[in-house]
N, C-alpha and C. Protein backbone atom coordinates (compact mmCIF):
# COMPACT_ATOMS: atom_id res chain seq x y z
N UNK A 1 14.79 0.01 -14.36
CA UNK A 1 15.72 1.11 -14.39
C UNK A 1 14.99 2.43 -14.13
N UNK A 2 13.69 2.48 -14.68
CA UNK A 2 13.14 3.76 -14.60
C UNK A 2 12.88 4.15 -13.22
N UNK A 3 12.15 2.69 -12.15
CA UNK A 3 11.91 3.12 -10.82
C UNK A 3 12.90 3.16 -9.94
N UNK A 4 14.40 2.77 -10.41
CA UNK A 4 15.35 3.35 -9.71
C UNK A 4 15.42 4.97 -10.23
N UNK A 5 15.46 5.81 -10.93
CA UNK A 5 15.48 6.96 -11.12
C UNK A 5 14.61 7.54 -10.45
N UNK A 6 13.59 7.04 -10.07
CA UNK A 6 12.12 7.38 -9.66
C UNK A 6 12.83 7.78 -7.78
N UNK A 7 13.57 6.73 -7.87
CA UNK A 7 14.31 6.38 -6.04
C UNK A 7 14.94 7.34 -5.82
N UNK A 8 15.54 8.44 -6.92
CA UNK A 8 16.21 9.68 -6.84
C UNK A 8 16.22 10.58 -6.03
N UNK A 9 16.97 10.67 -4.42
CA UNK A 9 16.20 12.01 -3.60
C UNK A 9 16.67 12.95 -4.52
N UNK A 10 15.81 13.97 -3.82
CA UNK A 10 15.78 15.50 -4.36
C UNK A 10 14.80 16.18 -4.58
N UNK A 11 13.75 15.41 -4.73
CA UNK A 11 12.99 16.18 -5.21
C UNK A 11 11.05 14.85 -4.59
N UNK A 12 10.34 15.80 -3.86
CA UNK A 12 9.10 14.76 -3.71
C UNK A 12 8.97 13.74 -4.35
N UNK A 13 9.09 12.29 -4.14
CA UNK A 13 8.33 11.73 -5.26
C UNK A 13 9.55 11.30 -6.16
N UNK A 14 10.05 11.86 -6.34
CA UNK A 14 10.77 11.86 -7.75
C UNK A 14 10.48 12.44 -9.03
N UNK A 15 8.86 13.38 -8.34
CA UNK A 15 8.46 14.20 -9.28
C UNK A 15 9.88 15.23 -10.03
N UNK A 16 9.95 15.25 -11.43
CA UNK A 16 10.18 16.05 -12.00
C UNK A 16 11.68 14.96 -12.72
N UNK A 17 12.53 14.30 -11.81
CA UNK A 17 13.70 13.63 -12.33
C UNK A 17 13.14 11.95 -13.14
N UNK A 18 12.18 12.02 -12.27
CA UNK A 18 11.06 10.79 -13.07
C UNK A 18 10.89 10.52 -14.23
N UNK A 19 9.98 11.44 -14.79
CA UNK A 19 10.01 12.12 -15.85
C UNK A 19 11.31 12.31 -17.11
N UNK A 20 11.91 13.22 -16.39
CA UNK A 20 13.38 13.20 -17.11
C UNK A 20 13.91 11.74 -17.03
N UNK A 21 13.83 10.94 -16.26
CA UNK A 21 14.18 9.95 -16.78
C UNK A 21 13.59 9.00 -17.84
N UNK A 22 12.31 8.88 -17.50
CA UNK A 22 12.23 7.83 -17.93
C UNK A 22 11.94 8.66 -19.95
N UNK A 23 11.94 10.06 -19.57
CA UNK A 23 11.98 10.67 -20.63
C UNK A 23 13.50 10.00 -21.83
N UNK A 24 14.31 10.14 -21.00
CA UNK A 24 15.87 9.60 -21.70
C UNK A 24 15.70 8.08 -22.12
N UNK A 25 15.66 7.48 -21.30
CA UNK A 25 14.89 5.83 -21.33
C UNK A 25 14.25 5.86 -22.87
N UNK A 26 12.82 6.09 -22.74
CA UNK A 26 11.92 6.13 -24.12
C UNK A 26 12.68 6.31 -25.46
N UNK A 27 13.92 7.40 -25.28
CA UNK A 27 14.33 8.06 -26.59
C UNK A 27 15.62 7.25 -27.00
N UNK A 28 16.17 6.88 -25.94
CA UNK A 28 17.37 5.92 -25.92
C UNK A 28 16.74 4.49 -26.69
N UNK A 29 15.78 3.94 -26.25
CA UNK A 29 15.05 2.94 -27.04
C UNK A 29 14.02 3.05 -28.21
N UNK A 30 14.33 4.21 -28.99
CA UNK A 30 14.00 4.87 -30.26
C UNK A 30 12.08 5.43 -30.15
N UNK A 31 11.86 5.34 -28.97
CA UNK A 31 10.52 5.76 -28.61
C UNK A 31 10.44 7.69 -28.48
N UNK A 32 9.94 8.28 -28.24
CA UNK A 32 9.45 10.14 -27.97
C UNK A 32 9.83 10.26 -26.44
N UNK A 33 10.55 11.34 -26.19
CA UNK A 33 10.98 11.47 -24.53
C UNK A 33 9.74 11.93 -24.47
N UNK A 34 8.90 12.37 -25.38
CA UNK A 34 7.15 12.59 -24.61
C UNK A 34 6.54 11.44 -23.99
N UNK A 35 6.60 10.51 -25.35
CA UNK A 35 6.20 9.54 -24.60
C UNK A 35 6.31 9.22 -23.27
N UNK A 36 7.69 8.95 -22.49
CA UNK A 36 8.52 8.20 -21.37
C UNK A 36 7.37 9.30 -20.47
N UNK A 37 7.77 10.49 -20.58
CA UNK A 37 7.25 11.58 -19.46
C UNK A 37 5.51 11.29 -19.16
N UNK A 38 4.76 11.08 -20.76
CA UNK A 38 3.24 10.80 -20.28
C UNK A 38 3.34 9.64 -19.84
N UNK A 39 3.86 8.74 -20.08
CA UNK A 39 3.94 7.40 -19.39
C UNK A 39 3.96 7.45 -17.87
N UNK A 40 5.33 8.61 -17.52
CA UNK A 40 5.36 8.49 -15.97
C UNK A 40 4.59 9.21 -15.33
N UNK A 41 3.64 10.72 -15.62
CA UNK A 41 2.55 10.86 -15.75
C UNK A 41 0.96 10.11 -15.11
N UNK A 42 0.78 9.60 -16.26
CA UNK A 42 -0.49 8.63 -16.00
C UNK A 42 -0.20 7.33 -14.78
N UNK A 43 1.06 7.14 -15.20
CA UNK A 43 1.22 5.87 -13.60
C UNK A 43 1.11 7.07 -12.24
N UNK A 44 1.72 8.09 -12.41
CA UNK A 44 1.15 8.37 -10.88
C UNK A 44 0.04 9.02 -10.84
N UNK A 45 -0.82 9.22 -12.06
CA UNK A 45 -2.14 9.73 -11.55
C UNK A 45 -3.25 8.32 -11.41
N UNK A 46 -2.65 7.17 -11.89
CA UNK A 46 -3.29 6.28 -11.79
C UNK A 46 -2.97 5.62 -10.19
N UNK A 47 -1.72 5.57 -9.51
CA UNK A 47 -1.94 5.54 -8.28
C UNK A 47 -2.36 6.51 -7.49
N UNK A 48 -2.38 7.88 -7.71
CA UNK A 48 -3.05 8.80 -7.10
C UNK A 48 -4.77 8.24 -6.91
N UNK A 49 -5.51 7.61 -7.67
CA UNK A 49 -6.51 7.14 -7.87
C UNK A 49 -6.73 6.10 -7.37
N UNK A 50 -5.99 4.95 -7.32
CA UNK A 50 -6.25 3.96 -6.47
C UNK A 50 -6.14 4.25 -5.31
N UNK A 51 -5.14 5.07 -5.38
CA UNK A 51 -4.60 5.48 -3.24
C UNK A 51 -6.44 6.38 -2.71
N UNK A 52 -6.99 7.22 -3.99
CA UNK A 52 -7.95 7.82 -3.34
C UNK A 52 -9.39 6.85 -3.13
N UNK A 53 -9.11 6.06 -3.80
CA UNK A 53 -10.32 5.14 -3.54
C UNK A 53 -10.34 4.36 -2.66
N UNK A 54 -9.16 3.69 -2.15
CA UNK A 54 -8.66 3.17 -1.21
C UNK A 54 -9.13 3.96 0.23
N UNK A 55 -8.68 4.73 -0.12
CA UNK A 55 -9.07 5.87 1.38
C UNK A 55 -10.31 6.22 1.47
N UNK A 56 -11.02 6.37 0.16
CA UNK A 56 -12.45 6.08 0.59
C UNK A 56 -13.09 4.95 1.18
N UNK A 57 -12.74 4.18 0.91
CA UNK A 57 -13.54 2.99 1.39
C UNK A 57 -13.07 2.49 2.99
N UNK A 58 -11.95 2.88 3.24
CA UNK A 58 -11.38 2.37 4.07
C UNK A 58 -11.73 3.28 5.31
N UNK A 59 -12.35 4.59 4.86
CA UNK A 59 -12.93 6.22 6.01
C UNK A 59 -14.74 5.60 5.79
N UNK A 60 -14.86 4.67 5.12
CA UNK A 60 -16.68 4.16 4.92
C UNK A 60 -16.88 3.00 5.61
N UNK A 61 -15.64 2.27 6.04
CA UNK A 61 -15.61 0.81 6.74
C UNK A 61 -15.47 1.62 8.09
N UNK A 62 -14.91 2.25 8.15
CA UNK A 62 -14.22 2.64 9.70
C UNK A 62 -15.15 3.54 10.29
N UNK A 63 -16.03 4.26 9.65
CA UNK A 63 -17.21 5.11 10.47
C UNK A 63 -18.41 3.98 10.98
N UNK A 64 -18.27 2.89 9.95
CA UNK A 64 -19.46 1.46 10.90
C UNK A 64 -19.54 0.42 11.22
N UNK A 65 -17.86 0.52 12.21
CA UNK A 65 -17.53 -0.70 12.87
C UNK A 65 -17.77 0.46 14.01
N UNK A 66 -17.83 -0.86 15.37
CA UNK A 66 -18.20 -0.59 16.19
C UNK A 66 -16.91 -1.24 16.92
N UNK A 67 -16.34 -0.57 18.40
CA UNK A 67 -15.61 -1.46 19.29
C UNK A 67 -16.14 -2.40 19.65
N UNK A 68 -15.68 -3.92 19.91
CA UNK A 68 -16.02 -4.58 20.78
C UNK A 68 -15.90 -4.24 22.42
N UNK A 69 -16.84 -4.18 23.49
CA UNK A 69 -16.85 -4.09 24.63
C UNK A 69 -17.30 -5.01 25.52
N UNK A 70 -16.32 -4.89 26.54
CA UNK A 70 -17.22 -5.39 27.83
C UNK A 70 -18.76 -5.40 28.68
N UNK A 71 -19.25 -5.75 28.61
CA UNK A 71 -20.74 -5.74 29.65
C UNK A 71 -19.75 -5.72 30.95
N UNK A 72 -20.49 -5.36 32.08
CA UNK A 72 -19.81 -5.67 33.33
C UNK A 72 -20.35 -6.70 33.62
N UNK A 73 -19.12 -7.92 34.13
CA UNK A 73 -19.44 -9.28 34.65
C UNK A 73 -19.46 -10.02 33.60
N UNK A 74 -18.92 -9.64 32.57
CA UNK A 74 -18.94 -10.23 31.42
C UNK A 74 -18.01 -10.43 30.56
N UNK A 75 -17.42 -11.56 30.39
CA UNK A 75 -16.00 -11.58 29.12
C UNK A 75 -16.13 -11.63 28.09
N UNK A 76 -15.47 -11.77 27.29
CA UNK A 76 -15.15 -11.56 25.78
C UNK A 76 -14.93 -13.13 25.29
N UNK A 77 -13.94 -13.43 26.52
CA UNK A 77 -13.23 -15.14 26.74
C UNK A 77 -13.76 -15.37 27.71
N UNK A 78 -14.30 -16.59 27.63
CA UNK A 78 -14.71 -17.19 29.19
C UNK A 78 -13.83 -16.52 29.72
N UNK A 79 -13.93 -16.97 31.36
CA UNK A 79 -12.84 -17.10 32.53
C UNK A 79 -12.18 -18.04 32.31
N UNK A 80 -10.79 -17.92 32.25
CA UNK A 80 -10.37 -19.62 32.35
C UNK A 80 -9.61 -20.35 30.99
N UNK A 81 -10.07 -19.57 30.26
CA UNK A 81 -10.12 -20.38 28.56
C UNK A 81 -8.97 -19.42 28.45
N UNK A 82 -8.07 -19.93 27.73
CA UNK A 82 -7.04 -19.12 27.08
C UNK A 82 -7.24 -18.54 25.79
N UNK A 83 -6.68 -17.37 25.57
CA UNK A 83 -6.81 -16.70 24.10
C UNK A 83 -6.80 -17.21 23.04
N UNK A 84 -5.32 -17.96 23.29
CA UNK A 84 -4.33 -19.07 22.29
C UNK A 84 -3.56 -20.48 23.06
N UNK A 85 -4.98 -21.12 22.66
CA UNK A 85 -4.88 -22.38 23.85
C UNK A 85 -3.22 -22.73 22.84
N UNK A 86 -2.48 -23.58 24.10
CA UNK A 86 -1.59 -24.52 23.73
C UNK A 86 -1.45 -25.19 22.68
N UNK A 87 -0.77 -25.88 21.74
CA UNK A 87 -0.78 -26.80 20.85
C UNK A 87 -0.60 -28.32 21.43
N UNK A 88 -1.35 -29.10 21.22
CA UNK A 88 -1.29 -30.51 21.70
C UNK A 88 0.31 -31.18 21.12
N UNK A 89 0.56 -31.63 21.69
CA UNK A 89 2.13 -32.39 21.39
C UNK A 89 1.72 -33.81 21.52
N UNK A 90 1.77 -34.04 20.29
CA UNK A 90 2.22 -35.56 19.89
C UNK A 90 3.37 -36.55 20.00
N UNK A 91 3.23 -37.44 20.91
CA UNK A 91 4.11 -38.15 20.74
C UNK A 91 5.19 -38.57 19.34
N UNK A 92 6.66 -38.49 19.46
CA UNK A 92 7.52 -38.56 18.46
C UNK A 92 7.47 -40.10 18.15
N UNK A 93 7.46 -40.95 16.76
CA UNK A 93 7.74 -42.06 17.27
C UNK A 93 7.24 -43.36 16.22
C-alpha cells in the first residue's frame, strides 16, 4: 500500500506524499507517523546508495574494457562459419 502512494504523481519521486503516507499507514497501525516518514526516509537513502555504488563500479568496469576490433584481413568469425549456426533437427519418431 505504501509503494502505491509512493506511485503518486505530483511530486519527484513521490518525495514528500511518501512520507505522508506511509506517515498515516504507521499511525493507523498504532505505530509514530515519525516512524512511517524515517522509515521512508532511510529506504531512499539506502537506494540512493546502492544506485551510487552501482555507478561506481559500473564508470570502473567501463574505463578498462577495451572494443573488440578488426585487424585488416582478419575476422572475428572465420569466413564462412555462422554467428548462430543452425540447430540440428532430429528426426521425429
Amino acid at each position: 500500500m505504501g509503494l502505491v502512494i509512493l506511485a503518486i504523481p505530483g511530486s519527484p519521486g513521490g518525495a514528500g506524499i511518501g512520507e505522508l503516507g506511509f506517515g498515516l499507514l504507521y499511525g493507523w497501525f498504532g505505530y509514530g507517523a515519525g516512524l512511517g516518514q524515517l522509515s521512508t526516509l532511510v529506504q531512499r537513502l539506502l537506494s540512493w546508495v546502492v544506485a551510487l555504488v552501482g555507478f561506481v563500479v559500473y564508470t570502473r568496469m567501463k574505463a578498462g574494457t577495451k572494443p573488440a576490433t578488426e585487424k585488416e584481413g582478419e575476422y572475428l568469425v572465420p569466413k564462412g562459419q555462422l554467428v548462430f549456426p543452425e540447430p540440428e533437427v532430429s528426426p521425429v519418431g
